[in-house]
N, C-alpha and C. Protein backbone atom coordinates (compact mmCIF):
# COMPACT_ATOMS: atom_id res chain seq x y z
N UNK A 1 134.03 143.81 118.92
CA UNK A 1 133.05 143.90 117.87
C UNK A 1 132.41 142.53 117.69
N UNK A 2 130.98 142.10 117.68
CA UNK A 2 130.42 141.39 117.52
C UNK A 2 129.80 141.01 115.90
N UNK A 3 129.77 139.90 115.49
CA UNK A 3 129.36 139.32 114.59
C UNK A 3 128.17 139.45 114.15
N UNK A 4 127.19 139.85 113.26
CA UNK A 4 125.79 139.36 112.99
C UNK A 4 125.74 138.34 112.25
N UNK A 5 124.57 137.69 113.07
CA UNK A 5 124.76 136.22 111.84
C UNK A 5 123.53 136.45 111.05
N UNK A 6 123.58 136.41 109.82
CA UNK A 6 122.50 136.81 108.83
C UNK A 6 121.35 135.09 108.67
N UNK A 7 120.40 135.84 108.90
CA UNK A 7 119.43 133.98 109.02
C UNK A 7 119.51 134.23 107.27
N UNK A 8 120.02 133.14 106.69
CA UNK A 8 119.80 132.85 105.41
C UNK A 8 119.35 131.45 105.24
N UNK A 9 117.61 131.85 104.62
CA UNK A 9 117.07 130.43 104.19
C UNK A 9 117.10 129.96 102.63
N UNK A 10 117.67 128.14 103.08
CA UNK A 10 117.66 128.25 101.50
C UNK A 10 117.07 126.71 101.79
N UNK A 11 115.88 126.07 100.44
CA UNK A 11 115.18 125.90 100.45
C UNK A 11 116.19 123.82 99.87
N UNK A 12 115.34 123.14 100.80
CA UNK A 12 116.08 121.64 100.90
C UNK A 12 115.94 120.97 99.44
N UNK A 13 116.52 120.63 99.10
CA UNK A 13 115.86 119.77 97.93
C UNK A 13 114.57 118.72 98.07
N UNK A 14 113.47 118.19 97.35
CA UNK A 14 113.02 117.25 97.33
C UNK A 14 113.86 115.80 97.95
N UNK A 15 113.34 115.00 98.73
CA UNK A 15 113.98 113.82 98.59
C UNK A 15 114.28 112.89 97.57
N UNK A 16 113.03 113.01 97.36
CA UNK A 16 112.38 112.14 95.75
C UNK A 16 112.55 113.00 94.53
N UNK A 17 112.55 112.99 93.48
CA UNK A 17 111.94 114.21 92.54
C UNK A 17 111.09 113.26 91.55
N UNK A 18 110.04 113.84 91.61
CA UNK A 18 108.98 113.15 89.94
C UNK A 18 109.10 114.42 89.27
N UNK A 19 109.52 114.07 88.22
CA UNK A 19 109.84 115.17 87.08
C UNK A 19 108.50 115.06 86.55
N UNK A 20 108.49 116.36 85.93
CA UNK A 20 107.05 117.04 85.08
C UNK A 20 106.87 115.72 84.13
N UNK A 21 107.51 115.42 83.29
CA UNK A 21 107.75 114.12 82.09
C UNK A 21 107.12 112.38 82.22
N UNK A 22 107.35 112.68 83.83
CA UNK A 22 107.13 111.24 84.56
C UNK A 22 105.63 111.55 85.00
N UNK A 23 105.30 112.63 85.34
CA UNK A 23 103.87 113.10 85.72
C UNK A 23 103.05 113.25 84.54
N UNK A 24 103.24 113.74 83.44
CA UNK A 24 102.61 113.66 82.08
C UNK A 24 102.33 112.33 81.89
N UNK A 25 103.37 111.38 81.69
CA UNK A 25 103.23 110.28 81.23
C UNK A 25 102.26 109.43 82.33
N UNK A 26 102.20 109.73 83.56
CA UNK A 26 101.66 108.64 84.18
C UNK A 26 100.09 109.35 83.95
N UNK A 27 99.85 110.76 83.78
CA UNK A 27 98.38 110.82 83.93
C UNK A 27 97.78 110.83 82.62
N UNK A 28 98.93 110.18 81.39
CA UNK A 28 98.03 109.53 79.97
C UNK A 28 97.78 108.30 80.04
N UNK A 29 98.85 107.62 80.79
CA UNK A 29 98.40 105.88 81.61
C UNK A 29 97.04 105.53 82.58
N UNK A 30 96.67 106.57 83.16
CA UNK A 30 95.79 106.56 83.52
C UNK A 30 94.50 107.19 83.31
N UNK A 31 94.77 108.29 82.52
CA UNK A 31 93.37 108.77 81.33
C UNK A 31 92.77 107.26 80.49
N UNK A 32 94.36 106.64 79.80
CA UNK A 32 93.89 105.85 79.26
C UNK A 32 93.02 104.36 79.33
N UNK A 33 93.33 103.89 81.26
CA UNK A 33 93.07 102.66 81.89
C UNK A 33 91.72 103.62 82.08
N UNK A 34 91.34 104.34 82.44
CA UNK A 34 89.38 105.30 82.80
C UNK A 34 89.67 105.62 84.10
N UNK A 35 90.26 105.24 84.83
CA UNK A 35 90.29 105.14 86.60
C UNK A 35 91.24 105.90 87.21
N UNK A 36 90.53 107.21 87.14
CA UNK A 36 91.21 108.24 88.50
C UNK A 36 92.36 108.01 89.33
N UNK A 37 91.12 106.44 90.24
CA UNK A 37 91.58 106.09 91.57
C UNK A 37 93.15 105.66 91.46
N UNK A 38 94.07 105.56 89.99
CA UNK A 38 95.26 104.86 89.90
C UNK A 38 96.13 105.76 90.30
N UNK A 39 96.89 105.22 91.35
CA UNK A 39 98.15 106.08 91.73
C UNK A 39 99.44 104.89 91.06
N UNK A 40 100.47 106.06 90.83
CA UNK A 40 101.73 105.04 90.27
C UNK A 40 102.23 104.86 91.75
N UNK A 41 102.97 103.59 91.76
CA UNK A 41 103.73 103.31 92.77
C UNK A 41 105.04 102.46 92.44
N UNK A 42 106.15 102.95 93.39
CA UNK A 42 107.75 102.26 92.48
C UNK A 42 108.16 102.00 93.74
N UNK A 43 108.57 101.03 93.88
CA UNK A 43 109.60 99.76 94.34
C UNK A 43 110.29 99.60 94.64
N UNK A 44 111.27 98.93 95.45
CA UNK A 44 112.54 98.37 95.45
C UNK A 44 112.25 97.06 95.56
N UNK A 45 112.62 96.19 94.95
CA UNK A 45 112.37 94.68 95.32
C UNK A 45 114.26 94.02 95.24
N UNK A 46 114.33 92.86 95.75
CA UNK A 46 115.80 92.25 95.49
C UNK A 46 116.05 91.44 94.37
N UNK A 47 116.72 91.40 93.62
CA UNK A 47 116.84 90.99 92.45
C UNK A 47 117.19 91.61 91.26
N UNK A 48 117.41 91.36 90.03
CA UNK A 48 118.35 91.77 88.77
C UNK A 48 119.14 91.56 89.17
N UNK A 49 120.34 91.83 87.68
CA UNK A 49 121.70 91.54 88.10
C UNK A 49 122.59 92.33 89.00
N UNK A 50 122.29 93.16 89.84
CA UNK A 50 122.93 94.18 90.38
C UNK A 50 122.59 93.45 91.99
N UNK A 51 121.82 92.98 92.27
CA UNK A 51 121.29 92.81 93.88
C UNK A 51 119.64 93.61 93.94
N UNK A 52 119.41 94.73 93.28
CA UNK A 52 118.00 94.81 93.71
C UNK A 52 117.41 95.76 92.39
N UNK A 53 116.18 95.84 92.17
CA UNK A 53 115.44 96.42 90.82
C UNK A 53 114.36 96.69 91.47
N UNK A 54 114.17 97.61 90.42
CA UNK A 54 113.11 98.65 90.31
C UNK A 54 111.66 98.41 89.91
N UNK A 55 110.75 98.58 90.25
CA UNK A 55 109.38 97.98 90.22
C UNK A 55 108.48 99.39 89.88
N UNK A 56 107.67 99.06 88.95
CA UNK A 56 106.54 100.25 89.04
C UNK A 56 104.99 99.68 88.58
N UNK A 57 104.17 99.78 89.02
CA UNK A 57 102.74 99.47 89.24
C UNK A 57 101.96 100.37 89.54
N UNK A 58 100.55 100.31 88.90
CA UNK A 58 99.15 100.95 89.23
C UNK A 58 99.33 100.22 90.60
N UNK A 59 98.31 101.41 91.53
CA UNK A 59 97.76 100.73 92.68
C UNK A 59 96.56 101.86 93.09
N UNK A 60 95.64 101.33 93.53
CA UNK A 60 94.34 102.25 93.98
C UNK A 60 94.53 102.41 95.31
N UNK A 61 95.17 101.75 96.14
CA UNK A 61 94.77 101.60 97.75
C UNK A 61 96.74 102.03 98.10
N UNK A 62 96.33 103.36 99.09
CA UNK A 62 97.38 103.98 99.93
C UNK A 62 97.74 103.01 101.05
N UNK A 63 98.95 102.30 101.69
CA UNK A 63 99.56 101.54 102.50
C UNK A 63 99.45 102.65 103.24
N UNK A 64 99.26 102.21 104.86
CA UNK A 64 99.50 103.35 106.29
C UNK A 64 101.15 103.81 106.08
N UNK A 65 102.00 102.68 105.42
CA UNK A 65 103.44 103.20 105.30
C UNK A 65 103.86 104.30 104.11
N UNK A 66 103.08 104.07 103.34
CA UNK A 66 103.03 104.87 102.03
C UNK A 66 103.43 106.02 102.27
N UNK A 67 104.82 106.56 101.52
CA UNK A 67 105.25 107.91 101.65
C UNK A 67 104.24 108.04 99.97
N UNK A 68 103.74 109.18 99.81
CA UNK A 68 102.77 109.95 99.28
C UNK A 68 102.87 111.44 98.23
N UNK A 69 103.34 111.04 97.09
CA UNK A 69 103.97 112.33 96.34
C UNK A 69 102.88 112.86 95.50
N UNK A 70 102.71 114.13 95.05
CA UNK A 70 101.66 114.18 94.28
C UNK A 70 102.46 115.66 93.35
N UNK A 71 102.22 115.51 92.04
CA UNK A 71 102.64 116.13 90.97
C UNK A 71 101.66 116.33 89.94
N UNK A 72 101.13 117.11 89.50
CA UNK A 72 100.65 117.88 88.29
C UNK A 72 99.10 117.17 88.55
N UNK A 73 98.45 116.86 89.44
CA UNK A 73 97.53 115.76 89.58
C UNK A 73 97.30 114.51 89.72
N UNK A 74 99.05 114.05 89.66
CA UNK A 74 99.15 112.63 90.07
C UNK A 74 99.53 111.83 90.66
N UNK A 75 99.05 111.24 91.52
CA UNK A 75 99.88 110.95 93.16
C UNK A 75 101.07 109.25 92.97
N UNK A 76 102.06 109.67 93.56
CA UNK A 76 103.16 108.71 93.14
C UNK A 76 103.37 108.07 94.99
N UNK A 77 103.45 106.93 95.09
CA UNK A 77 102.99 105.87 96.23
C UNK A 77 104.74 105.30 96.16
N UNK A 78 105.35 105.34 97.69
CA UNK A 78 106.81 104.65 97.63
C UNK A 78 106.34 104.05 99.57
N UNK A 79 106.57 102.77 99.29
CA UNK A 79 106.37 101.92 100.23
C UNK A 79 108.07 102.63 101.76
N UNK A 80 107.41 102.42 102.97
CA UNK A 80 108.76 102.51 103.99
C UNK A 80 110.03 102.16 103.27
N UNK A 81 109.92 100.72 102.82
CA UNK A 81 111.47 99.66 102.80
C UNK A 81 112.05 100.41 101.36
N UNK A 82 111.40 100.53 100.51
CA UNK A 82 111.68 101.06 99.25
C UNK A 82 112.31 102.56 99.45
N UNK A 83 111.19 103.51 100.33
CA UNK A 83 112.03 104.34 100.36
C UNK A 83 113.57 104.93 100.57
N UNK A 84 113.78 104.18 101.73
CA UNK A 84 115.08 104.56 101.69
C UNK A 84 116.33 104.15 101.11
N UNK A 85 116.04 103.02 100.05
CA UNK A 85 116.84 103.20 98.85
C UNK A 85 116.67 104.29 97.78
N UNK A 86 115.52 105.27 97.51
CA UNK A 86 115.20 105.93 96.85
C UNK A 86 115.43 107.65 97.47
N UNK A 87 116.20 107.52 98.58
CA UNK A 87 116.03 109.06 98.53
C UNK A 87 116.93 109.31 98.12
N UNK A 88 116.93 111.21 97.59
CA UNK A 88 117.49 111.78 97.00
C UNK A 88 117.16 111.48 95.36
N UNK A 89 116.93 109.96 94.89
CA UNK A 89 116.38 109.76 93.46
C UNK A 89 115.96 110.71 92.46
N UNK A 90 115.94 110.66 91.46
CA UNK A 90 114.64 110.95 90.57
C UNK A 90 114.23 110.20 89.59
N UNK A 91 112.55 110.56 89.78
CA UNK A 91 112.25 109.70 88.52
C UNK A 91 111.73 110.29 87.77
N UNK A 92 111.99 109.98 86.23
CA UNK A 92 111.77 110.55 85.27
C UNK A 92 110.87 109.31 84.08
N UNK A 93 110.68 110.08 82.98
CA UNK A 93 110.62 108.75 81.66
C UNK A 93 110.94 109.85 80.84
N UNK A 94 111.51 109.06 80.19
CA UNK A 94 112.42 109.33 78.54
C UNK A 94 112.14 108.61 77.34
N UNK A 95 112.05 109.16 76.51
CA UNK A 95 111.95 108.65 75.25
C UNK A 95 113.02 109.06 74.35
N UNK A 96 113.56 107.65 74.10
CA UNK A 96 115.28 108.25 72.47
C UNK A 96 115.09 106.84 72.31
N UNK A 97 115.96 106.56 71.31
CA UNK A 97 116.38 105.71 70.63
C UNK A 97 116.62 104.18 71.38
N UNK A 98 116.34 103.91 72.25
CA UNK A 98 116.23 102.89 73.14
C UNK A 98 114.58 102.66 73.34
N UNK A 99 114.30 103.70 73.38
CA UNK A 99 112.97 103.07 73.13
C UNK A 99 112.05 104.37 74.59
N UNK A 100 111.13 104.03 75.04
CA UNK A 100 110.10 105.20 75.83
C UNK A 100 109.91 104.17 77.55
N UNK A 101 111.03 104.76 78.47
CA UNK A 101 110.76 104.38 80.03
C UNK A 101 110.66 105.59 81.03
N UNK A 102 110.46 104.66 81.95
CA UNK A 102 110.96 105.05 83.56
C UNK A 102 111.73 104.89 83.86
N UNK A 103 112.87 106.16 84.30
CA UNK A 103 114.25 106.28 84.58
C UNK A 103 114.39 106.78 85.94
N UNK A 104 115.11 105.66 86.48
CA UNK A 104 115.32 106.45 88.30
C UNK A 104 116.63 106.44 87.97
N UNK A 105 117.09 107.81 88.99
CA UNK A 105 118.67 107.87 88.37
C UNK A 105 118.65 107.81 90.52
N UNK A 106 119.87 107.43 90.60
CA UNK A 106 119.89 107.03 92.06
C UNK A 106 120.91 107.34 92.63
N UNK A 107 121.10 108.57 93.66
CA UNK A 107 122.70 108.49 94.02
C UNK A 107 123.26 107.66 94.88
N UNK A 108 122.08 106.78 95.56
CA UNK A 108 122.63 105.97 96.26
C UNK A 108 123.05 104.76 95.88
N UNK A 109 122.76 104.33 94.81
CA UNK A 109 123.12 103.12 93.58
C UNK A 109 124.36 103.10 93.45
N UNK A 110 125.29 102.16 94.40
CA UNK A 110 126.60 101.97 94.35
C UNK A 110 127.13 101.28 93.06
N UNK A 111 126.24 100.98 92.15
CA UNK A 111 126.70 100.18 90.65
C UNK A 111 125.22 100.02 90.16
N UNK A 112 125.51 100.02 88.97
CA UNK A 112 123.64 99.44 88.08
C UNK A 112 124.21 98.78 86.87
N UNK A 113 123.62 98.25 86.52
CA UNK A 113 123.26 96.91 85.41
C UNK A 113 123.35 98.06 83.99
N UNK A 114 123.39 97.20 82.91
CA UNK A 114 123.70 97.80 81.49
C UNK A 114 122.36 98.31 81.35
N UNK A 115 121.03 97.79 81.78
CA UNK A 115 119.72 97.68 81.61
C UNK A 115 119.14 98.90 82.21
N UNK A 116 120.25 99.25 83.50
CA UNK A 116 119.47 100.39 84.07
C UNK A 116 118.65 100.46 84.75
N UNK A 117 117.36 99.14 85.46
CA UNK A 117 116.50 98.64 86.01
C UNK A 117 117.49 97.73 87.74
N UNK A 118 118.57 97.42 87.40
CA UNK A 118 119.15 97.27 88.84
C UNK A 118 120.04 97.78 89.09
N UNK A 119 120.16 97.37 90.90
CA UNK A 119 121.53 98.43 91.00
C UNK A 119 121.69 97.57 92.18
N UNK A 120 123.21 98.23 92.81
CA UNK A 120 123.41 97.47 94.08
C UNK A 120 123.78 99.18 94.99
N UNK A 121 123.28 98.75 96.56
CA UNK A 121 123.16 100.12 97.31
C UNK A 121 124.68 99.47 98.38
């Protein structure tokens, strides 16, 4: 008696995730600057107390390396080197009692800072 193997597709996760929250917020940042052309773009740079932090900036101009996300109308820009500290990530912004950010939660973040802005991979 032979086996059937049933093709069951199931659907990969995002690498990245920009949450709905992080997409709201960036396209009132940029309603509010007048200029379309602003895409958000986030970072890895070396530094904070952890070994490396998190960066986020307007930028108008797409890098040839530029991995390229786009959510609710708003396109989110992650450089080659950055990326691959960031996959699997998400980024979000939150607002409580600390006050209103951008939250990357990171599974590859072998430790992060009290601040939440560094981490070490």
């Amino acid at each position: 008696m032979s086996a059937v193997a049933e093709n069951i597709q199931t659907e990969m996760p995002a690498p990245i995730v920009f949450t709905d929250s992080a997409a709201a917020k960036v396209a009132d940042l940029i309603a509010e600057e007048g200029n379309p052309d602003l895409k958000l773009r986030v970072f890895v740079q070396g530094g904070g107390c952890s070994g490396f932090q998190y960066g986020f900036t307007f930028d108008e101009i797409t890098n040839e390396d530029d991995t390229t996300m786009s959510k609710n109308g708003v396109s989110l820009l992650i450089d080659a080197m950055s990326y691959q500290y960031l996959i699997g990530a998400e980024i979000d912004y939150k607002e409580d009692l600390q006050g209103a950010q951008f939250v990357i939660k990171n599974p590859n973040a072998t430790s992060t800072c009290g601040c939440g802005s560094s981490f070490s991979a």
